[in-house]
C-alpha atoms as a PDB file:
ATOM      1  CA  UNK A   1      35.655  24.198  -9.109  1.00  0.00           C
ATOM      2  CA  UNK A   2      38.153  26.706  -7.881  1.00  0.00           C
ATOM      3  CA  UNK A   3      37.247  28.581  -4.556  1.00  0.00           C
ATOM      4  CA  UNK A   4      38.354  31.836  -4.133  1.00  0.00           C
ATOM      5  CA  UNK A   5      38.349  34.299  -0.932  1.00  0.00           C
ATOM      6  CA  UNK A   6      37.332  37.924  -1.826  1.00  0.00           C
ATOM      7  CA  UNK A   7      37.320  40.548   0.600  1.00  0.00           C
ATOM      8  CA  UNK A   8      34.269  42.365   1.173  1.00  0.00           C
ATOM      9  CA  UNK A   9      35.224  45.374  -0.198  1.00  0.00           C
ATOM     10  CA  UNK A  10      36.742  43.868  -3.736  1.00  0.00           C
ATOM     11  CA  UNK A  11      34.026  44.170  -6.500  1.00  0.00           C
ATOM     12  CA  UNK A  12      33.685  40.750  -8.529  1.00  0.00           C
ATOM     13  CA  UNK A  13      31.358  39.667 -11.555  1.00  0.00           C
ATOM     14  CA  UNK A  14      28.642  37.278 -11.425  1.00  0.00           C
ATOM     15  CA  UNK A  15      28.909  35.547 -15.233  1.00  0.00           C
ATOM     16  CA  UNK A  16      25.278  33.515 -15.612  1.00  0.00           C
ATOM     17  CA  UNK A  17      24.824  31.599 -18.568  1.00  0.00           C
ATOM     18  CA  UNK A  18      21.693  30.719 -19.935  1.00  0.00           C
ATOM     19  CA  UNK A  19      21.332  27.939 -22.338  1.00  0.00           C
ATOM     20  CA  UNK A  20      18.189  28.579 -24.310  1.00  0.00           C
ATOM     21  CA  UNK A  21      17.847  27.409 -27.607  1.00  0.00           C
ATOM     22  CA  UNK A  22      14.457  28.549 -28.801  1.00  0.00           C
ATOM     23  CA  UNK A  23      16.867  32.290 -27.860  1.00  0.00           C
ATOM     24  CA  UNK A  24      19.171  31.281 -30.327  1.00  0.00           C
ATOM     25  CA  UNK A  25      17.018  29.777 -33.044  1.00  0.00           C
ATOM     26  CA  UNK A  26      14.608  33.115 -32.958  1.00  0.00           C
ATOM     27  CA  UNK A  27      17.921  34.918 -33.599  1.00  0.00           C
ATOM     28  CA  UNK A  28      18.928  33.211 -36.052  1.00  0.00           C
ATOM     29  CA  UNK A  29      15.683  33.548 -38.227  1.00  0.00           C
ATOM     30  CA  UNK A  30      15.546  37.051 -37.459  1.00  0.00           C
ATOM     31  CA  UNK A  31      19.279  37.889 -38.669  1.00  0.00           C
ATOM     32  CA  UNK A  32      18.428  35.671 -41.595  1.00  0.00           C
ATOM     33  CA  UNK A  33      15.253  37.700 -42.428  1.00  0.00           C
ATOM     34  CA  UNK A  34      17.116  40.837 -41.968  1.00  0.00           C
ATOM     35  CA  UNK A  35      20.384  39.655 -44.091  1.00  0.00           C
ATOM     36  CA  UNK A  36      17.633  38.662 -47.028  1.00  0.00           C
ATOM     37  CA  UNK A  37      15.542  41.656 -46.495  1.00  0.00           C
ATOM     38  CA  UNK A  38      19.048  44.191 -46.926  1.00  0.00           C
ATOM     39  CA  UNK A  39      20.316  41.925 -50.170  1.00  0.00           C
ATOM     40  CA  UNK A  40      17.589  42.425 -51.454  1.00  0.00           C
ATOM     41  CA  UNK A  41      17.184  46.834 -51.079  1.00  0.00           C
ATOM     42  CA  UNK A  42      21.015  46.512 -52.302  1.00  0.00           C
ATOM     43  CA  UNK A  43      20.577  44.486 -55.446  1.00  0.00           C
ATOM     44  CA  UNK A  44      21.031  46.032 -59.018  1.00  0.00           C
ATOM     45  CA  UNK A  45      16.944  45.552 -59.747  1.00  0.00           C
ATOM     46  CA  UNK A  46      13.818  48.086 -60.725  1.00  0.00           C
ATOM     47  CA  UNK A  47      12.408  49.055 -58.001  1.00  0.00           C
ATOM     48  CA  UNK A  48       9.238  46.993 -59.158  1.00  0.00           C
ATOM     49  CA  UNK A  49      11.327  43.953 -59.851  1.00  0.00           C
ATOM     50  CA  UNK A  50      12.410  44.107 -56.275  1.00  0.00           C
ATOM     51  CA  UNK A  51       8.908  44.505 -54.851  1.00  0.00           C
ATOM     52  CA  UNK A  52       7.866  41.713 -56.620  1.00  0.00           C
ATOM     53  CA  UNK A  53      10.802  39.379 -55.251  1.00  0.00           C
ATOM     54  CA  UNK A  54       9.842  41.301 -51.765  1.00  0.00           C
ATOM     55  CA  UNK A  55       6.429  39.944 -52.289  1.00  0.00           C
ATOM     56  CA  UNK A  56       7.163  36.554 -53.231  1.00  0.00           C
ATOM     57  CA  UNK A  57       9.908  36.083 -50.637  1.00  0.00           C
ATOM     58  CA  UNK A  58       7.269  37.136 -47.799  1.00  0.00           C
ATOM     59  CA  UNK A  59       4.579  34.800 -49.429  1.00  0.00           C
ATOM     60  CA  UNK A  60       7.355  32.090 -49.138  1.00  0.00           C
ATOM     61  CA  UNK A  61       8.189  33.019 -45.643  1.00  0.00           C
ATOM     62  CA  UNK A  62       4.607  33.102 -44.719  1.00  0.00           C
ATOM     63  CA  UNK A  63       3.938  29.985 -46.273  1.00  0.00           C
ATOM     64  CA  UNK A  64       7.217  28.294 -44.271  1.00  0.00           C
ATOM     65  CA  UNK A  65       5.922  30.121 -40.790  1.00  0.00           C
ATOM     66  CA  UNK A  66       2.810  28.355 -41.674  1.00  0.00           C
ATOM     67  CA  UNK A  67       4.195  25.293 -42.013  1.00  0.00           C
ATOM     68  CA  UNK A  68       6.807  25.757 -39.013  1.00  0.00           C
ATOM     69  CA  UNK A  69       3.240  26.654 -36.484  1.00  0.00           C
ATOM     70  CA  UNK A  70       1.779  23.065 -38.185  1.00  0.00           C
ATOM     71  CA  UNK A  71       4.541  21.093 -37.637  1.00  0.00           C
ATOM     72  CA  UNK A  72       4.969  22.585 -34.149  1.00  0.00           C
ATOM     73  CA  UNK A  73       1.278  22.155 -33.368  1.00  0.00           C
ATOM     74  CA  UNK A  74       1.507  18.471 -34.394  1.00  0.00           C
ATOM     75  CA  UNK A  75       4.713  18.185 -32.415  1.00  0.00           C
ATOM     76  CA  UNK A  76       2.982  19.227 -29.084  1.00  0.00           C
ATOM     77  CA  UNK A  77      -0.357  17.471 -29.438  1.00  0.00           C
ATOM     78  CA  UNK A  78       1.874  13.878 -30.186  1.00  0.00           C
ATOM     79  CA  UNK A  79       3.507  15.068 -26.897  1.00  0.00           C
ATOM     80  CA  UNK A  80       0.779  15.453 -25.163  1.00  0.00           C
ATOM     81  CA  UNK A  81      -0.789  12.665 -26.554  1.00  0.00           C
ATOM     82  CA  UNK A  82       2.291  10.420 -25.312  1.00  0.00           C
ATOM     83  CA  UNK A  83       1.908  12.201 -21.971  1.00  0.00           C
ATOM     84  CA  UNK A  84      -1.898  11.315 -21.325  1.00  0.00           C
ATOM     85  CA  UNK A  85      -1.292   7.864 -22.464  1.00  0.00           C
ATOM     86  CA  UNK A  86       1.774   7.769 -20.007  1.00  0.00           C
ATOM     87  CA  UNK A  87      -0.490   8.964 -16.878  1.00  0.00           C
ATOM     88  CA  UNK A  88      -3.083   6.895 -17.887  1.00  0.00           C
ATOM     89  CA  UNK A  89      -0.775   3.610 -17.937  1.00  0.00           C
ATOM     90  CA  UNK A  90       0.412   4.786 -14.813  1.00  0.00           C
ATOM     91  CA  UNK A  91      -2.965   5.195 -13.238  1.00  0.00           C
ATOM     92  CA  UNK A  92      -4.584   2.027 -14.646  1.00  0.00           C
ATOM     93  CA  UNK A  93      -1.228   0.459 -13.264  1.00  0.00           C
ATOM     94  CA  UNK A  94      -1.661   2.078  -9.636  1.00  0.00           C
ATOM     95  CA  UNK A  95      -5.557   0.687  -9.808  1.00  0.00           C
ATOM     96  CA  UNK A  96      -4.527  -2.375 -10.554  1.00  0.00           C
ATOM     97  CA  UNK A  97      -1.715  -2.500  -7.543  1.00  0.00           C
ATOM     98  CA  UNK A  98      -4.346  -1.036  -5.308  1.00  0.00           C
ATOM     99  CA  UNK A  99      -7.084  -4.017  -6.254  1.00  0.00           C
ATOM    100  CA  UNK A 100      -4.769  -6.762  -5.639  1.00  0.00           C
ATOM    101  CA  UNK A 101      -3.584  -5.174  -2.345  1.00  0.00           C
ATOM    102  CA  UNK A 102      -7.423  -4.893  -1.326  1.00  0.00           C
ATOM    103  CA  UNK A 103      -8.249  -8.553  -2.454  1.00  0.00           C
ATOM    104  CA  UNK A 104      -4.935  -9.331  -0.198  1.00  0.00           C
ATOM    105  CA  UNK A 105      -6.236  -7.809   2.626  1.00  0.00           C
ATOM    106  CA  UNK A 106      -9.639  -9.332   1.884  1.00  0.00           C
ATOM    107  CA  UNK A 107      -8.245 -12.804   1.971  1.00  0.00           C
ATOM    108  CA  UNK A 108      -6.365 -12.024   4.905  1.00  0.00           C
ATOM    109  CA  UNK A 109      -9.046 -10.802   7.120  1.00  0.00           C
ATOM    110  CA  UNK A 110     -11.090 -14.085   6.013  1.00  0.00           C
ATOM    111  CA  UNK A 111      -7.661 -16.707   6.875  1.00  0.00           C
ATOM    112  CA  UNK A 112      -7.785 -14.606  10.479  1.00  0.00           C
ATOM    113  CA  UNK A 113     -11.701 -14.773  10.532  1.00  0.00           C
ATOM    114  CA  UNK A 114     -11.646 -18.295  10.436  1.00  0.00           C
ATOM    115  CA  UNK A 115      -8.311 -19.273  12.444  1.00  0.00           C
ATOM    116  CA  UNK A 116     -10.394 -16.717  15.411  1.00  0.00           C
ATOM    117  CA  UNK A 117     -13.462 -19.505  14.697  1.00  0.00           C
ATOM    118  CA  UNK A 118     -11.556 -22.307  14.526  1.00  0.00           C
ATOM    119  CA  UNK A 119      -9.398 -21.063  17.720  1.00  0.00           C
ATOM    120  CA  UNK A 120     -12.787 -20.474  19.426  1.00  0.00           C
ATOM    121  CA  UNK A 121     -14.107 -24.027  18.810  1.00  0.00           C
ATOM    122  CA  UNK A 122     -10.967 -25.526  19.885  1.00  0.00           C
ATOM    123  CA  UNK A 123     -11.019 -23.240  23.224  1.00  0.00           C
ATOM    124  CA  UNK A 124     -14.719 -24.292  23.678  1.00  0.00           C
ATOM    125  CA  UNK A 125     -14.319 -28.260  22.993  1.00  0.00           C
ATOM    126  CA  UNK A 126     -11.097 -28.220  25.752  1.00  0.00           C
ATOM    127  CA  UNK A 127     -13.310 -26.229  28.005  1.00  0.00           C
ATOM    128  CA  UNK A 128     -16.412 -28.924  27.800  1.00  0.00           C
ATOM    129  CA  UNK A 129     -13.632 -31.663  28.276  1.00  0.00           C
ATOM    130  CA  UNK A 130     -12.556 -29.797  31.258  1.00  0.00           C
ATOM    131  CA  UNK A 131     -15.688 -29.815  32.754  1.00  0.00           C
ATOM    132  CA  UNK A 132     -16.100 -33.303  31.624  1.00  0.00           C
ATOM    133  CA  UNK A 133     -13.210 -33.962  34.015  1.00  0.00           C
ATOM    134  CA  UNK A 134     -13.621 -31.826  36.857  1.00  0.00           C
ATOM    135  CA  UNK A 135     -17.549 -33.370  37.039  1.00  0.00           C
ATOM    136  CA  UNK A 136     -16.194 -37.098  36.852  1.00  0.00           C
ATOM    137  CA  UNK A 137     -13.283 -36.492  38.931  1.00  0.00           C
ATOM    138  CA  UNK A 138     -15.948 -34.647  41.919  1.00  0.00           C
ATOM    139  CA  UNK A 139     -17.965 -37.468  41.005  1.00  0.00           C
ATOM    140  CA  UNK A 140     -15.222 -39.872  41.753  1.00  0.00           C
ATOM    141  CA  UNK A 141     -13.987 -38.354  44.770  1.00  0.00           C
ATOM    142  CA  UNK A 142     -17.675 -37.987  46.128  1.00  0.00           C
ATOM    143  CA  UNK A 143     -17.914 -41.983  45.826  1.00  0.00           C
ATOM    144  CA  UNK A 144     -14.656 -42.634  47.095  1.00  0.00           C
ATOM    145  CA  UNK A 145     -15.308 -40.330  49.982  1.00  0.00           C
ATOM    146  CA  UNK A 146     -18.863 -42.589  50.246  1.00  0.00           C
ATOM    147  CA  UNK A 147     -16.962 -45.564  50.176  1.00  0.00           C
ATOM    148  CA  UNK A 148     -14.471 -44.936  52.781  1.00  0.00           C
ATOM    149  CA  UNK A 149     -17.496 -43.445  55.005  1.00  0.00           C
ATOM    150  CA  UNK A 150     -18.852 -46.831  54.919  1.00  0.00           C
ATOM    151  CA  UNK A 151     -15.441 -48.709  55.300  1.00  0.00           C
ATOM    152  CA  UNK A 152     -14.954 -46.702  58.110  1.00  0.00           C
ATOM    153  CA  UNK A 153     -18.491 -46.806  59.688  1.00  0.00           C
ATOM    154  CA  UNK A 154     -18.290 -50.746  59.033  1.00  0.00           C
ATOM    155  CA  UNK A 155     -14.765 -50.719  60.687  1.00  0.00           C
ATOM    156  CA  UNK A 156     -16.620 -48.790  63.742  1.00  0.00           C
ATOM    157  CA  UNK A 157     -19.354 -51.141  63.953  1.00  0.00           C
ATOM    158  CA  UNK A 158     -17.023 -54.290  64.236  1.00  0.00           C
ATOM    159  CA  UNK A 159     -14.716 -52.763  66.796  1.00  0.00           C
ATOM    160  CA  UNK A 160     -17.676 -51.352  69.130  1.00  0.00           C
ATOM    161  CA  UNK A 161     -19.235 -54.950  68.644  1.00  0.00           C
ATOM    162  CA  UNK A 162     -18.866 -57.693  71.577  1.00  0.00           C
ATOM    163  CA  UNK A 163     -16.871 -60.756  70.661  1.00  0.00           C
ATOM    164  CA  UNK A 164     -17.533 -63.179  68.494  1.00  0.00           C
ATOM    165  CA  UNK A 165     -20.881 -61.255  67.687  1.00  0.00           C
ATOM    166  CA  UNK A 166     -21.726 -60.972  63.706  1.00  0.00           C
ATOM    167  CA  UNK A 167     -21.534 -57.620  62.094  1.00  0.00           C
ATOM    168  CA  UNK A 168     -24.734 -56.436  60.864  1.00  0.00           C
ATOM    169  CA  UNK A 169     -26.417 -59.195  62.527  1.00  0.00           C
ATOM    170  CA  UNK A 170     -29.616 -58.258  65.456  1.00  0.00           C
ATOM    171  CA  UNK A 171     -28.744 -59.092  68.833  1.00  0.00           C
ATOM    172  CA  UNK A 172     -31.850 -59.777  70.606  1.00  0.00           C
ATOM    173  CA  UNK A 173     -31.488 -58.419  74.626  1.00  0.00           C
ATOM    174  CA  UNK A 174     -33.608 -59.668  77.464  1.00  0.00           C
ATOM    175  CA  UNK A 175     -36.253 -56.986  78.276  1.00  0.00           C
ATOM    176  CA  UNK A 176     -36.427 -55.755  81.372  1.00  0.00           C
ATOM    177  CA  UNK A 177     -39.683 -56.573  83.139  1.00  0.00           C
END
């Protein structure tokens, strides 16, 4: 497209064209009808043989407008017809998309539902082994901290003990009297 640079004070013409052909078919009919309606008031007939052809001619042109609004009727209501069954595809197909994402969803929410339980059980079961643990190891370390109590008050008693006497055994001492 060629640009051109107009000053503001040069007048220029706007050319719109307008590509309607319902425009040009009505013309055409109408400069038909005319063209038939002036051969007619110009041919060599009685003026009663031309009303007659006048009449039958506008029967016949009635009877093909007639037609022409059927045909056009039919025309728009298989249109429309083709239209509604169009949407409606489209709708039922949108439905359908909309149902399988829901049942999606629905079957995710259920995997994650159960993974959470699952998770949950697992959590609890490591936490009772935990305390499994911690209770046998307190226990352990209670009776190893028993054990060396003894050891060690067994170890006190034989070092505080005179010579050659036997642990644990009773030494019997003179009473005073």
């Amino acid at each position: 497209m060629a640009r051109y640079d107009y000053e503001d004070y040069e007048p220029y013409i706007i050319i719109e064209r307008r590509d309607s052909s319902s425009s040009s078919v009505g013309s055409l009919l109408l400069g038909a009808a005319l063209g038939a309606g002036l051969a007619l008031l110009f041919a060599p007939q009685s003026g009663e043989d031309t009303r007659r052809d006048i009449e039958d001619q506008a029967k016949r042109a009635r009877a093909r407008a007639g037609q022409l609004a059927d045909d056009l009727s039919a025309s728009v209501s298989d249109t429309l017809d083709h239209a509604r069954s169009q949407v409606e595809e489209s709708i039922d197909a949108a439905r359908g998309a909309v149902d399988m994402r829901r049942q999606q969803v629905t079957r995710a929410v259920e995997a994650g539902r159960a993974a959470a339980h699952q998770a949950r059980s697992e959590l609890e079961r490591r936490i009772a082994e935990g305390k499994a643990a911690y209770e046998a190891g307190v226990t352990a370390a209670r009776d190893q901290a028993a054990s060396s109590r003894e050891a060690d008050d067994i170890a006190e008693a034989v070092s505080s003990a005179p010579m050659g006497a036997v642990p644990g055994a009773t030494v019997n001492t003179p009473a005073a009297g």
